[in-house]
N, C-alpha and C. Protein backbone atom coordinates (compact mmCIF):
# COMPACT_ATOMS: atom_id res chain seq x y z
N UNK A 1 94.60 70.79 206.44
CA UNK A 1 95.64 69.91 205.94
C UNK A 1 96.89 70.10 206.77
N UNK A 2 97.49 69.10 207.28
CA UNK A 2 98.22 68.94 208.12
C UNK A 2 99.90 69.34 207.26
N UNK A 3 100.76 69.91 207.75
CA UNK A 3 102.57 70.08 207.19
C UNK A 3 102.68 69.03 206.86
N UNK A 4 103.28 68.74 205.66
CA UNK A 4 103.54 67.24 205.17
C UNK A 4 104.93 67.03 206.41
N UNK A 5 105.08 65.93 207.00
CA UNK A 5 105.73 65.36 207.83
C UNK A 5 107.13 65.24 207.09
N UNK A 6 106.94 63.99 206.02
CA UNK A 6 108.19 63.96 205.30
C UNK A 6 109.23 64.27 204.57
N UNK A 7 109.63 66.25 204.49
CA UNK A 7 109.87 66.89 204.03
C UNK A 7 111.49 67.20 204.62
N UNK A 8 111.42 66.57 205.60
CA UNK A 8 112.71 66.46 206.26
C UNK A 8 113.67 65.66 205.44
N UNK A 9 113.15 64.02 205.08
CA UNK A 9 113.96 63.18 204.16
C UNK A 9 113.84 63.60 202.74
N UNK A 10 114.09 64.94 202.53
CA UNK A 10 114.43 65.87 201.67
C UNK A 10 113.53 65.53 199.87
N UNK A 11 112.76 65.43 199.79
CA UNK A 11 111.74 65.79 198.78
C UNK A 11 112.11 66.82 198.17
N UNK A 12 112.85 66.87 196.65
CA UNK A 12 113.31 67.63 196.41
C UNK A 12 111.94 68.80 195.69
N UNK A 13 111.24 67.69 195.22
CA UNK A 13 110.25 68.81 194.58
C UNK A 13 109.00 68.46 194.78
N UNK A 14 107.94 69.59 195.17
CA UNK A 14 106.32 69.00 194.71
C UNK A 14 105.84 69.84 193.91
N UNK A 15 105.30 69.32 193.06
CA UNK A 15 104.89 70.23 191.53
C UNK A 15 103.48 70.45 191.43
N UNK A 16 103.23 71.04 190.95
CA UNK A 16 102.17 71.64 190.86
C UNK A 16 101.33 69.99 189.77
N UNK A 17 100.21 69.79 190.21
CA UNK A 17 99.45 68.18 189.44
C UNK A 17 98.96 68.85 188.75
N UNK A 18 98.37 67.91 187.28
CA UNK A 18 97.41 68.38 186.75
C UNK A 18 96.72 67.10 185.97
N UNK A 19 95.84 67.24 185.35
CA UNK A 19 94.97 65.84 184.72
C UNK A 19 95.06 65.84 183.41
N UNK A 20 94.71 64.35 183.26
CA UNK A 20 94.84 64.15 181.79
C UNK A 20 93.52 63.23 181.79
N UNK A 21 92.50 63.06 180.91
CA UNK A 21 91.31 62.23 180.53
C UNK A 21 92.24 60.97 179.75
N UNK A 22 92.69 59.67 180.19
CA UNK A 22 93.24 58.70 179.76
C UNK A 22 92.39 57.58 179.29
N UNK A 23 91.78 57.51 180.23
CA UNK A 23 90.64 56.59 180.36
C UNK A 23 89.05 56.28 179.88
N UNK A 24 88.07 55.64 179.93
CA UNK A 24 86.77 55.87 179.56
C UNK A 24 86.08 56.55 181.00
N UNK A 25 87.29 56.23 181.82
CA UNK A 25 86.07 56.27 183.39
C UNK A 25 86.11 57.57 183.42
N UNK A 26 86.40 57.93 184.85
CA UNK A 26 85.87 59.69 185.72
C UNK A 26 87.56 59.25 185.68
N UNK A 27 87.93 60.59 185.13
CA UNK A 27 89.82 61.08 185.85
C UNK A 27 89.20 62.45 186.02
N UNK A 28 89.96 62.65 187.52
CA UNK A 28 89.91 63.78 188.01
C UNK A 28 90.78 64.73 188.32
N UNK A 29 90.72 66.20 188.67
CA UNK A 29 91.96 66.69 188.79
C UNK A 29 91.94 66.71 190.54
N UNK A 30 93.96 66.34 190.71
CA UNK A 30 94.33 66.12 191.85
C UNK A 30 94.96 67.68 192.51
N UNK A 31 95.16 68.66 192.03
CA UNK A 31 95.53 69.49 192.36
C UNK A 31 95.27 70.35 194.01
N UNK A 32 96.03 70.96 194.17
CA UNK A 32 95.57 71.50 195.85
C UNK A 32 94.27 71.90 195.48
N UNK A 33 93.68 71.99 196.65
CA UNK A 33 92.31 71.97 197.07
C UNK A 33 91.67 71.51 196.36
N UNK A 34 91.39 70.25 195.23
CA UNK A 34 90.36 69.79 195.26
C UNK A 34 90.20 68.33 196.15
N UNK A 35 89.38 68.09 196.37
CA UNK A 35 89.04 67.12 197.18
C UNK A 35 89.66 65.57 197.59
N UNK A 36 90.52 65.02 196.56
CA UNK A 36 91.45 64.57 196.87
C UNK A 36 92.76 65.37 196.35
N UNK A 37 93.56 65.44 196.97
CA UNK A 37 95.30 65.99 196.55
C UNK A 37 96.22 65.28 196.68
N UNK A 38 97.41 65.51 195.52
CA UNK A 38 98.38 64.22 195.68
C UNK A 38 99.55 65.06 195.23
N UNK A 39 100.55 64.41 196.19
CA UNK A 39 101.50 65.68 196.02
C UNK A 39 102.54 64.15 195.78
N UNK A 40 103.68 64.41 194.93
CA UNK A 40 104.90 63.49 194.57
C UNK A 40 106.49 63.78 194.92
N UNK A 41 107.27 62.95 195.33
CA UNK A 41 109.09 63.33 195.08
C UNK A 41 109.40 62.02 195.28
N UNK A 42 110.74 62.62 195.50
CA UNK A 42 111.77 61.23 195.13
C UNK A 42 112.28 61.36 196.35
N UNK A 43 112.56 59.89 197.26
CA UNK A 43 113.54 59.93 198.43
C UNK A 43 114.28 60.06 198.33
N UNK A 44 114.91 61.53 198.20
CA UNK A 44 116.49 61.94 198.28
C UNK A 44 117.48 61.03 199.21
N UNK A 45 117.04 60.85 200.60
CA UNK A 45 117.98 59.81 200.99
C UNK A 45 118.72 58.76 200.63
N UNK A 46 117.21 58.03 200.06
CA UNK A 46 117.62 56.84 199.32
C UNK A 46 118.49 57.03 198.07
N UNK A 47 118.47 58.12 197.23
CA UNK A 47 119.30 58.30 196.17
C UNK A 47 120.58 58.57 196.97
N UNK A 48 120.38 59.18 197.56
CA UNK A 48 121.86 59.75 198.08
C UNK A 48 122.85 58.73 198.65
N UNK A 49 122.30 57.59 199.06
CA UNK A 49 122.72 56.09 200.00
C UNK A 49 123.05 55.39 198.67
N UNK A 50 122.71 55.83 197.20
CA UNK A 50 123.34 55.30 196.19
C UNK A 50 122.67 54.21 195.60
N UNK A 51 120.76 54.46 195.80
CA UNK A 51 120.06 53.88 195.40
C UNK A 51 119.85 53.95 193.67
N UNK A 52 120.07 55.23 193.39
CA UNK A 52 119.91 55.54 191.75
C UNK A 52 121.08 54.38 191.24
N UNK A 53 122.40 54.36 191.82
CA UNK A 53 123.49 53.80 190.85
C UNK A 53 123.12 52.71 191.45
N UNK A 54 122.41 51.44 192.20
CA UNK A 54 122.09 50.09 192.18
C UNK A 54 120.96 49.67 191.91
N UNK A 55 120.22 50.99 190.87
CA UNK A 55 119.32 50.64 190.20
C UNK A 55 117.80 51.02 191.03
N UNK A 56 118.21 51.00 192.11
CA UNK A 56 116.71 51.33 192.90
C UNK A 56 116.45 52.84 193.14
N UNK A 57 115.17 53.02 193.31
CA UNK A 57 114.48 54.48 193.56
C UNK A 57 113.70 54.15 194.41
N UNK A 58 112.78 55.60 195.19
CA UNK A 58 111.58 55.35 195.48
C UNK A 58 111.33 56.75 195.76
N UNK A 59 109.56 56.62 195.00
CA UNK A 59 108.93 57.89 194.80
C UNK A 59 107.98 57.77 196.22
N UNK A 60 107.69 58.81 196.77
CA UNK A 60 106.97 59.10 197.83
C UNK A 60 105.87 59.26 197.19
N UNK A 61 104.62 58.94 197.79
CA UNK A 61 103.14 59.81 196.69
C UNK A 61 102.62 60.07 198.05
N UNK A 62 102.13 61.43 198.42
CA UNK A 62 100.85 61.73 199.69
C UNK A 62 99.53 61.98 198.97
N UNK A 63 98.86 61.54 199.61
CA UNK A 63 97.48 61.46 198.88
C UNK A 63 96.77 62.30 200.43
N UNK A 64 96.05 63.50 200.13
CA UNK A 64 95.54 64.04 201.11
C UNK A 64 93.78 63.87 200.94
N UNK A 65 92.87 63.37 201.48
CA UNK A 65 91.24 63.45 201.71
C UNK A 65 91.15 64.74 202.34
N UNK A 66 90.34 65.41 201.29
CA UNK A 66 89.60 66.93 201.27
C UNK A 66 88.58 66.72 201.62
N UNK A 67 87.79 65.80 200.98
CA UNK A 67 86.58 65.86 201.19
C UNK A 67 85.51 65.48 202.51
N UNK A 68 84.49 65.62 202.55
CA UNK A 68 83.74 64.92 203.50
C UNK A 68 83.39 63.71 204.12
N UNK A 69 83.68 62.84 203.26
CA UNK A 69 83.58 61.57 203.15
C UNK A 69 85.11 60.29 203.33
N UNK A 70 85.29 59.08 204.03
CA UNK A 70 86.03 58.36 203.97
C UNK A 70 86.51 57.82 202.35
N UNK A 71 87.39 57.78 202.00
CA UNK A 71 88.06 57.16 200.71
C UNK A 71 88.71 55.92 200.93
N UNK A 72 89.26 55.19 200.20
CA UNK A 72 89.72 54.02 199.67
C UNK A 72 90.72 53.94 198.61
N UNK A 73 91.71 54.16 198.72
CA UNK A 73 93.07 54.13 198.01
C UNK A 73 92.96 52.80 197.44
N UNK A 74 92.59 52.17 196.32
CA UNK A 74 92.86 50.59 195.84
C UNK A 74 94.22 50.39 195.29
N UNK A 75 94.81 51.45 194.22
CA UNK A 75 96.02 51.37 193.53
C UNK A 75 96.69 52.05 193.36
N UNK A 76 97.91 51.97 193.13
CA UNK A 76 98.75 53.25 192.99
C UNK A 76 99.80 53.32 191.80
N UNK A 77 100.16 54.12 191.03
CA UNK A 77 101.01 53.86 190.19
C UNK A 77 102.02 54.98 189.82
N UNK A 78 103.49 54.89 189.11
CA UNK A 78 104.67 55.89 189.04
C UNK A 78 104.53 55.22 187.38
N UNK A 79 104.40 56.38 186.57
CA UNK A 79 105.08 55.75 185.46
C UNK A 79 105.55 57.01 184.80
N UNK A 80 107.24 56.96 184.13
CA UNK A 80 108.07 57.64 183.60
C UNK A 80 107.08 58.42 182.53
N UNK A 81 107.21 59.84 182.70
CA UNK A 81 106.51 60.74 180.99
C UNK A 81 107.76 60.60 179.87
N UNK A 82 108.85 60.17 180.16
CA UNK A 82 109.71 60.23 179.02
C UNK A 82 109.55 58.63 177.85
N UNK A 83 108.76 59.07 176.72
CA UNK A 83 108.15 58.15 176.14
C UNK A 83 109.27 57.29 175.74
N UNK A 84 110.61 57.29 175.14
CA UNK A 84 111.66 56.79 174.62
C UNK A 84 112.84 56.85 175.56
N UNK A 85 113.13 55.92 176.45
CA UNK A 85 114.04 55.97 177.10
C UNK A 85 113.89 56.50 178.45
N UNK A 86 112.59 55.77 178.50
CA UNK A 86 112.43 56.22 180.48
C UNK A 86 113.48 56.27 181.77
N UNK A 87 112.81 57.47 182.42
CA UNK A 87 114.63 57.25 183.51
C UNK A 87 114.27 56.07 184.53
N UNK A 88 113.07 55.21 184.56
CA UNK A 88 112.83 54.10 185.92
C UNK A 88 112.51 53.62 184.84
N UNK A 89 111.50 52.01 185.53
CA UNK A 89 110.63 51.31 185.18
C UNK A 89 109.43 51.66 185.97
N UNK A 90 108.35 51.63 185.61
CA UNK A 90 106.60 51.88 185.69
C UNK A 90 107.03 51.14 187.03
N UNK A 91 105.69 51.74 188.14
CA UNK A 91 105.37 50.55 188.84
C UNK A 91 104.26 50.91 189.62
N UNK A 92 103.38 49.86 189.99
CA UNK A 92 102.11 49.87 190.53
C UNK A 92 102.21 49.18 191.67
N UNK A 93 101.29 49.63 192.61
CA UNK A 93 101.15 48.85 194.06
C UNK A 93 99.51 49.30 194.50
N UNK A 94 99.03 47.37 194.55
CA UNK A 94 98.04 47.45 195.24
C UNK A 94 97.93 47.62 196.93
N UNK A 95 97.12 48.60 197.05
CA UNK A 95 97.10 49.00 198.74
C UNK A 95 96.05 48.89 199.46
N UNK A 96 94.95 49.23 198.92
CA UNK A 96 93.68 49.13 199.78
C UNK A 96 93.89 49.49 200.87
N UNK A 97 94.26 51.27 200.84
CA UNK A 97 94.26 51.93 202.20
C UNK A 97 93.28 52.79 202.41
N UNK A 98 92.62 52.91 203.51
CA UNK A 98 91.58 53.71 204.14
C UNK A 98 91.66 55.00 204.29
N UNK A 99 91.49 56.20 203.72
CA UNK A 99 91.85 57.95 204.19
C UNK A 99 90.55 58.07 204.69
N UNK A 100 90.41 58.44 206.18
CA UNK A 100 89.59 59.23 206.62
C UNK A 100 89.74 60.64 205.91
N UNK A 101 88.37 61.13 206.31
CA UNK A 101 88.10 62.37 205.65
C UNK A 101 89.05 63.63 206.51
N UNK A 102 89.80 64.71 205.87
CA UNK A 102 90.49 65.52 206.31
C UNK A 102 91.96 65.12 206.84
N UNK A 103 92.28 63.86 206.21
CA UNK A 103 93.41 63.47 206.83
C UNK A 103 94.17 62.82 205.41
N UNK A 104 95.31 62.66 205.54
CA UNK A 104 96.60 61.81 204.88
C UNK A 104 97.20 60.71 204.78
N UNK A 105 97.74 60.07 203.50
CA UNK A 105 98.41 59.03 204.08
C UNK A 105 99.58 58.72 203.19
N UNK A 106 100.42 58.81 203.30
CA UNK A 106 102.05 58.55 202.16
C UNK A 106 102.32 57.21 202.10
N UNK A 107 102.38 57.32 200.70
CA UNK A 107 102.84 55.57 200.22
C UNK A 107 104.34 55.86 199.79
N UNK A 108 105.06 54.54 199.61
CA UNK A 108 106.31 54.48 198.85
C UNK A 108 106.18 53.54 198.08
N UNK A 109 106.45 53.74 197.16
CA UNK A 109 106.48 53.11 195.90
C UNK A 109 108.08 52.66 194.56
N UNK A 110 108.73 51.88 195.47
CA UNK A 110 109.65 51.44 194.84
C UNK A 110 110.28 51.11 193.59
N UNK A 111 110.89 51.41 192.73
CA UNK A 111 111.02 50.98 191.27
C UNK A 111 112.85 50.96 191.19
N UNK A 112 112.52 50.72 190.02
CA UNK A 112 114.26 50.43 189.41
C UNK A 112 114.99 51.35 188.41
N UNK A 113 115.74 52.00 188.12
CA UNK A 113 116.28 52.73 187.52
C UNK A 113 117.05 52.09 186.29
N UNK A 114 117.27 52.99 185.41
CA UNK A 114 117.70 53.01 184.27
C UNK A 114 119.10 53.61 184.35
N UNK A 115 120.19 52.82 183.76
CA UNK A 115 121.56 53.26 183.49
C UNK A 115 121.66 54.34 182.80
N UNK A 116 122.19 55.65 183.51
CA UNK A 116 122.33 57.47 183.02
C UNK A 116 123.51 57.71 182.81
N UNK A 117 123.90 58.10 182.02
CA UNK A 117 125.42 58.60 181.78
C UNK A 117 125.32 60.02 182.23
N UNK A 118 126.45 60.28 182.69
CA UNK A 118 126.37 62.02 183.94
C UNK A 118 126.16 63.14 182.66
N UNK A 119 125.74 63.82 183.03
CA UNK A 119 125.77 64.94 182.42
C UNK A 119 126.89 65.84 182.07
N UNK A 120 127.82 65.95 183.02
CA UNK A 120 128.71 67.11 183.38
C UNK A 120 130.08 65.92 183.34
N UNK A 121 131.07 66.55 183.32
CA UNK A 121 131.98 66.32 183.26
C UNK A 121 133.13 66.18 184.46
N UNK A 122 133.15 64.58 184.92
CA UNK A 122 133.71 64.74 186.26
C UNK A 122 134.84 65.09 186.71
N UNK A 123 135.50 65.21 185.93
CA UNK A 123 136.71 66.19 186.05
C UNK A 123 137.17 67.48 186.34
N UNK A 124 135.81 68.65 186.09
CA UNK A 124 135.37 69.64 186.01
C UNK A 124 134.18 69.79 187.39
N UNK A 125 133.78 69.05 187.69
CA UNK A 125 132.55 68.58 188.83
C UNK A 125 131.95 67.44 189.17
N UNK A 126 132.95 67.16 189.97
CA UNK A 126 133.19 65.56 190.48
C UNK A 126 131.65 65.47 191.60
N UNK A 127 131.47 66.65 192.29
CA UNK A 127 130.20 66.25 193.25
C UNK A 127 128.95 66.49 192.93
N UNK A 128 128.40 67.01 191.48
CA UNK A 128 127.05 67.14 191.40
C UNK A 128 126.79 66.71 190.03
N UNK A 129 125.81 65.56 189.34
CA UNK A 129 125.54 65.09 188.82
C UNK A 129 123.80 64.86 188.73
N UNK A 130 123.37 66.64 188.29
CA UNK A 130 121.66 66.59 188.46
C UNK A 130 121.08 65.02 187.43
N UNK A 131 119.84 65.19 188.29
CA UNK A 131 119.39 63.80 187.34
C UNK A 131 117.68 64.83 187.33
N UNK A 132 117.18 64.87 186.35
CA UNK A 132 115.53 65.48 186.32
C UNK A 132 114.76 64.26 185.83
N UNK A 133 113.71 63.71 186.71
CA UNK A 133 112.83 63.01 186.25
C UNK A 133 111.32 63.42 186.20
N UNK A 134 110.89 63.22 185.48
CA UNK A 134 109.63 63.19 184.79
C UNK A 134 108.34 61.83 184.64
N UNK A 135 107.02 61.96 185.64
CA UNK A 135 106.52 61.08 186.00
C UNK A 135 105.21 61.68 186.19
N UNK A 136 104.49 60.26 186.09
CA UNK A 136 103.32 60.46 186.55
C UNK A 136 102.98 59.70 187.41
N UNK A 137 101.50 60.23 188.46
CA UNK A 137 101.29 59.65 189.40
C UNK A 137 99.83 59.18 188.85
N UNK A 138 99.38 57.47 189.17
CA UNK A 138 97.69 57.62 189.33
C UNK A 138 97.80 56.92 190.70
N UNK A 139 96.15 57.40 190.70
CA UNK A 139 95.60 57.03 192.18
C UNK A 139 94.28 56.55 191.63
N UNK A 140 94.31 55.16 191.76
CA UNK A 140 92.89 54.38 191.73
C UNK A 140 91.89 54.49 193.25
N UNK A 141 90.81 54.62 193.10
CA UNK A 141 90.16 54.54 194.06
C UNK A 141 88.92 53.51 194.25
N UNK A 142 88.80 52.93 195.16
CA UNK A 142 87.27 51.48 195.19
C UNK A 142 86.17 52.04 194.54
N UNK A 143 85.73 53.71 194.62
CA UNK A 143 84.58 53.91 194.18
C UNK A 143 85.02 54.26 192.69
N UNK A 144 85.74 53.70 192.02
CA UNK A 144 86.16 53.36 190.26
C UNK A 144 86.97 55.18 190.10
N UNK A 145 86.80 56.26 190.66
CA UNK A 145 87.54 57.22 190.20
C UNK A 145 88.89 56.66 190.38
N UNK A 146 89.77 57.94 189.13
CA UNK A 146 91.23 57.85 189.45
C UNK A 146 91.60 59.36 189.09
N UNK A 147 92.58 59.68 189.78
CA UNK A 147 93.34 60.37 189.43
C UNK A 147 94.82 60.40 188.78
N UNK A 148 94.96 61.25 187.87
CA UNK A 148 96.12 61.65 187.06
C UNK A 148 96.81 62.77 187.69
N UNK A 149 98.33 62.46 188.13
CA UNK A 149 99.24 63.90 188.37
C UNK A 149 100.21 64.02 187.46
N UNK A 150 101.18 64.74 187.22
CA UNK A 150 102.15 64.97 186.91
C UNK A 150 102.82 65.60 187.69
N UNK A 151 104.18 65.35 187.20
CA UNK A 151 105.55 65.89 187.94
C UNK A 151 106.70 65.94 187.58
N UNK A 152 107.50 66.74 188.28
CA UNK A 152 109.06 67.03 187.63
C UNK A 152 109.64 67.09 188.75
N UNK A 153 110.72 65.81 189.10
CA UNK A 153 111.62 66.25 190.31
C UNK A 153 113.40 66.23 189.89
N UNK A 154 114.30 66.92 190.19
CA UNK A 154 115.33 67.25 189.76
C UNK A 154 116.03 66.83 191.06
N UNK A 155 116.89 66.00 190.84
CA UNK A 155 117.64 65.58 191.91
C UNK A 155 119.71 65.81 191.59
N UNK A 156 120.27 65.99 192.74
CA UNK A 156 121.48 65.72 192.29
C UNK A 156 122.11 64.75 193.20
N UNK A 157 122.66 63.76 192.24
CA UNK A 157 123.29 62.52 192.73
C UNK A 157 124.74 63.11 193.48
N UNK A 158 125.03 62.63 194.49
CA UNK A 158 126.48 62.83 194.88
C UNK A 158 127.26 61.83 194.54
């Protein structure tokens, strides 16, 4: 498995995945080393360029092929774990991308944000305003599996 490349445009967090059985089909677990892996964050850049306060985000998803065999990425999806008062809106993107076996491929996946009132008090700390979001990742695949991740990325808005 190759250094994730995009770690430079500052990914604040990759969390440890884990699965959830949602479905009737096969959900699998995405975690390191099993055969597919999917690691998640948030483009800090883009927040930082003041994407959170005009409403836009975007979650990075890498999807790494472990296995032996070529895969087929069909769908992809971000949706908020905070059941009442999500910090985005859900969003899905069809891709129909190809992972050769032993190799990678990072999607972005764009969504819209939800109006946050700061935490802290700007008077007291005018430059850091953490924001923690809470999400899940699926990964549909052509041969009908999907995977379920979870995640927690903690960002601070400037």
């Amino acid at each position: 498995m190759k250094t994730i490349a995009f770690l430079p445009i500052s990914l604040l967090l990759f969390a440890c995945a884990s699965s959830d059985d949602l479905s009737g089909g096969r959900t699998l677990d995405c975690s390191s080393g099993q055969a597919l892996e999917v690691r998640a964050g948030i483009d800090q850049q883009g927040f930082e360029r003041g994407g959170a306060t005009s409403g836009a985000i975007v979650f990075i998803v890498e999807v790494a092929n472990n296995s032996h065999e070529d895969i087929t990425v069909e769908r992809l999806g971000v949706k908020s774990r905070r059941f009442e008062g999500g910090a985005f809106q859900d969003a899905y993107k069809t891709v129909n991308q190809q992972i050769v076996e032993g190799t990678e491929h990072v999607f972005e996946i764009p969504t819209t944000t939800f109006v946050r009132l700061p935490r802290r008090d700007p008077q007291r700390d005018p430059q850091i305003d953490p924001e923690e979001y809470e999400f899940s990742v699926l990964v549909n695949l052509t041969n009908g599996d999907q995977y379920l991740c979870h995640f927690r990325a903690t960002l601070a808005r400037r």
